[in-house]
Protein backbone atom coordinates (compact mmCIF):
# COMPACT_ATOMS: atom_id res chain seq x y z
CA UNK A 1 -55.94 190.76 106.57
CA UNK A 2 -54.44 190.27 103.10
CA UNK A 3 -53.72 193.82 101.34
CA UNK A 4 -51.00 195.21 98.91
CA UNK A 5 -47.43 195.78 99.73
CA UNK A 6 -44.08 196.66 98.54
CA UNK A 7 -41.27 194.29 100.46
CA UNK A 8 -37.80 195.34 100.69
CA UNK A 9 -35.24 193.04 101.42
CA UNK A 10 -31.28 192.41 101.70
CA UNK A 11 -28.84 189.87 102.90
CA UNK A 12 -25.99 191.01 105.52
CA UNK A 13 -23.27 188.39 106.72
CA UNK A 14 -23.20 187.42 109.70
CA UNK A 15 -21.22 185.49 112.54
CA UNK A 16 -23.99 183.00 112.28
CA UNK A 17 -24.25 183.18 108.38
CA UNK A 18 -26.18 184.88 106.19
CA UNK A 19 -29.08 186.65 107.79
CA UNK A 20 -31.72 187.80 105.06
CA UNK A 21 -33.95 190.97 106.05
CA UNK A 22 -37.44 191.85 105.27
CA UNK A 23 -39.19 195.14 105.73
CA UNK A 24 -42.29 197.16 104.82
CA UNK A 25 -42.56 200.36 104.54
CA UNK A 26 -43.99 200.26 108.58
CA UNK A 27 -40.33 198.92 109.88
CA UNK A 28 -38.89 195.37 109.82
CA UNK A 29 -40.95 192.41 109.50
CA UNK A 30 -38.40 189.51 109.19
CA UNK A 31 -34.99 188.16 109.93
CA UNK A 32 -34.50 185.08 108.86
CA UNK A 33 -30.90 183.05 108.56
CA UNK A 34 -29.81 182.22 104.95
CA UNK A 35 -29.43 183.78 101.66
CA UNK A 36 -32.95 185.25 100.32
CA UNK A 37 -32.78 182.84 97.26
CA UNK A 38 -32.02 179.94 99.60
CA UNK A 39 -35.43 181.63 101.39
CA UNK A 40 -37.40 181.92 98.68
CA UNK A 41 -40.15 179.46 99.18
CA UNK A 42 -40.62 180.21 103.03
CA UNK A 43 -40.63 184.21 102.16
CA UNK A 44 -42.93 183.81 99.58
CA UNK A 45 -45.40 181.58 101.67
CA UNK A 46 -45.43 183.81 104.49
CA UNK A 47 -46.16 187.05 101.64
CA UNK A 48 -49.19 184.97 100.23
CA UNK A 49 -50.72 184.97 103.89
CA UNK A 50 -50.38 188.30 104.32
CA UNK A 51 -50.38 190.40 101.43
CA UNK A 52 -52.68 190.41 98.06
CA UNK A 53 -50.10 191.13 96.43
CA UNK A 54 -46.34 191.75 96.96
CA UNK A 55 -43.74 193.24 95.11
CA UNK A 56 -39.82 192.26 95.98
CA UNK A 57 -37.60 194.88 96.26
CA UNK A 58 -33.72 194.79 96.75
CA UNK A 59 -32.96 197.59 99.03
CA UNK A 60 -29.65 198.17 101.14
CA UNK A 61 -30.34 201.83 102.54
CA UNK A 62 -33.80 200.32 104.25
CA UNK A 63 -31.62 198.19 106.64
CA UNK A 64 -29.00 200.34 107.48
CA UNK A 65 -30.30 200.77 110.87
CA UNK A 66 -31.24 196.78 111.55
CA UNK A 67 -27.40 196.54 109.98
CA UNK A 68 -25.67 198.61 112.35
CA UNK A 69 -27.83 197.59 115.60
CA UNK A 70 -27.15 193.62 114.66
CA UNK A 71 -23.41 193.95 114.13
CA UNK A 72 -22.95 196.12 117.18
CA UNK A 73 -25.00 193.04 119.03
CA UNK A 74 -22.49 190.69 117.01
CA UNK A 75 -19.22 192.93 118.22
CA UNK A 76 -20.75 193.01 121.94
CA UNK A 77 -21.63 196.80 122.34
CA UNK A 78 -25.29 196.25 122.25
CA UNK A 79 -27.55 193.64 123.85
CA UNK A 80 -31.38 195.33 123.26
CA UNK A 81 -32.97 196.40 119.96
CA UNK A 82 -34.68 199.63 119.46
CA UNK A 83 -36.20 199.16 115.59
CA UNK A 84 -38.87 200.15 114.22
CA UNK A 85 -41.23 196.54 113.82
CA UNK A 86 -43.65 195.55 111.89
CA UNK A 87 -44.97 192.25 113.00
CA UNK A 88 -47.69 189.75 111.42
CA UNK A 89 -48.69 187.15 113.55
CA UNK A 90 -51.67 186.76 115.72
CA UNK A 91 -52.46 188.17 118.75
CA UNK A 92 -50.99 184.93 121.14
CA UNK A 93 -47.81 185.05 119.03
CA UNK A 94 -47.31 188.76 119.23
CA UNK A 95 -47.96 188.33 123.04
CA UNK A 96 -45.17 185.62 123.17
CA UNK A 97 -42.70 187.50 121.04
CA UNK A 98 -42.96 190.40 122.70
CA UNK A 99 -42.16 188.03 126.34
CA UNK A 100 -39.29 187.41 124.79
CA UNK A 101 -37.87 190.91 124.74
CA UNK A 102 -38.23 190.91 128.61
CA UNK A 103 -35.28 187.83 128.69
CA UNK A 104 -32.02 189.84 129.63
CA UNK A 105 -29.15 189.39 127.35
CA UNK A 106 -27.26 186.29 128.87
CA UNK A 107 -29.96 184.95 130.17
CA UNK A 108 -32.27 182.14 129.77
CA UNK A 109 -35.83 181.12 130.24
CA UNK A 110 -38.28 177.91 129.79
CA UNK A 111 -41.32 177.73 127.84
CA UNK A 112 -43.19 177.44 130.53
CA UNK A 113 -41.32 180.43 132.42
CA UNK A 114 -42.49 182.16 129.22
CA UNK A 115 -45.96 180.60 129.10
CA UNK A 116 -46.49 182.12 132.93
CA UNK A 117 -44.88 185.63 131.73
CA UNK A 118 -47.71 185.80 129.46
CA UNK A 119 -50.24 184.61 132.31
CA UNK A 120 -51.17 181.55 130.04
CA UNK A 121 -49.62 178.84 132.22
CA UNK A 122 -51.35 176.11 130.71
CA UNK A 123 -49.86 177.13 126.85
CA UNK A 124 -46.63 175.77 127.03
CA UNK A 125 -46.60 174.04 123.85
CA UNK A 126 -48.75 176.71 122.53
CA UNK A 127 -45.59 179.03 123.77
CA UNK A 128 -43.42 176.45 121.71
CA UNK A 129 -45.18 177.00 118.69
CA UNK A 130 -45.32 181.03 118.86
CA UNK A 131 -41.39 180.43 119.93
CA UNK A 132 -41.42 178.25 116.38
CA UNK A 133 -43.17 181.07 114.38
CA UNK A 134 -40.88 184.10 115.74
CA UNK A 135 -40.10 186.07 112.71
CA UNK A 136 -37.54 188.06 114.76
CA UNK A 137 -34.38 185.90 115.06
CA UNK A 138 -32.09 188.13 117.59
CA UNK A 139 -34.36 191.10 117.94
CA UNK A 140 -36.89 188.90 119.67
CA UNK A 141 -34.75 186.28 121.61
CA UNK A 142 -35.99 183.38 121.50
CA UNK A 143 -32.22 181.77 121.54
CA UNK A 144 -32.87 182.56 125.05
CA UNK A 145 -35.93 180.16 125.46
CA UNK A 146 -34.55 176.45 126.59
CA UNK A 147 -36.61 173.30 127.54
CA UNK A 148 -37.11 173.27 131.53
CA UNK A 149 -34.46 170.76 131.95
CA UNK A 150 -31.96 173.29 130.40
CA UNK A 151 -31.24 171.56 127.12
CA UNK A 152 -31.30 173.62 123.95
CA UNK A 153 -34.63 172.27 122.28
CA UNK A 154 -35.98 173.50 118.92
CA UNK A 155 -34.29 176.17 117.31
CA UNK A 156 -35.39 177.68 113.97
CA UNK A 157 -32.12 178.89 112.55
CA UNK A 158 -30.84 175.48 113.45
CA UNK A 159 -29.01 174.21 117.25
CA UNK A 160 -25.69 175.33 116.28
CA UNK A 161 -27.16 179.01 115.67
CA UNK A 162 -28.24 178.61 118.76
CA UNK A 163 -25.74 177.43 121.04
CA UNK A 164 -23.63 180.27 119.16
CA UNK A 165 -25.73 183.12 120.22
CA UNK A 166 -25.70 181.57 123.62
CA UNK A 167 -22.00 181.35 124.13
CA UNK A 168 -21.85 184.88 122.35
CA UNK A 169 -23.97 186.20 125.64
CA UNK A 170 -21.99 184.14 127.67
CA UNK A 171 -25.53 182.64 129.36
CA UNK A 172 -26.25 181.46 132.69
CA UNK A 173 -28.94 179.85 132.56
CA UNK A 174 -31.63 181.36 134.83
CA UNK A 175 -35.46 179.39 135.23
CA UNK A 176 -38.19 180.82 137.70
């Protein structure tokens, strides 16, 4: 349901690039690789679903938090995320997102491994899609989610984000 908002935003570097940030006043609702100008048309299509009306604002004290935990991730000392979300997707992608949390750091899992975590064993390419749509690069792993024959298929941020985050966790790949 469409209503008014305030969005904050900032960019942080990272060892994948620039990683733009997106928050409410409810916690963080995206993280998305690139500059926010570079992101301007996909940020401001995903606003217009959303929200009536949206106002942009610059803020680098919002992310401290999302800052620190995703540079500690980046400098191995952390490998789960405990901040405060607020997601907008529907109710199957939530459910998959949320699966995604449940992948252990250097680990991996296949869309259908996902698709029966969710107890929807017949949605794997419905799993894709949600997989697709995650607004939660990192936070919600979905780096971690590989095709069943262990290739790295379909990757928002792009393969060689990826296959960096993967060697960064040093993965084994692990498939029920």
């Amino acid at each position: 349901m469409a209503k008014r908002s305030i969005l904050y935003f900032d960019e942080m570097e990272s060892p994948v690039g620039p990683i733009t940030l997106v928050a409410t006043e409810s916690g963080l609702c995206r993280l998305d690789y690139g500059t926010p100008r570079d992101l301007e048309p996909k940020l401001s299509s995903w606003s217009k679903k959303y929200f009536l009306c949206s106002e942009w604002i610059q803020d680098k004290e919002k992310f401290h938090d999302a800052r620190k935990q995703l540079q500690e991730y980046f400098a191995k000392t952390r490998q789960t995320f405990d901040i405060k979300l607020d997601l907008y997707g529907s109710p199957f992608q939530q459910k998959v997102w949320k699966a995604l949390v449940d992948i252990p750091f250097g680990e991996t899992r296949s869309y259908k491994d996902i698709a029966l975590a969710i107890h929807s064993p017949k949605a794997v390419r419905a799993v894709g899609g949600a997989v697709n749509k995650n607004p939660m690069s990192i936070i919600y792993p979905c780096h971690r989610v590989i095709g069943s024959n262990g290739a790295l298929v379909g990757y928002a941020g792009g393969l060689d984000k990826k296959e960096h985050l993967l060697e960064h966790e040093q993965v084994k790949a692990v498939s029920s």
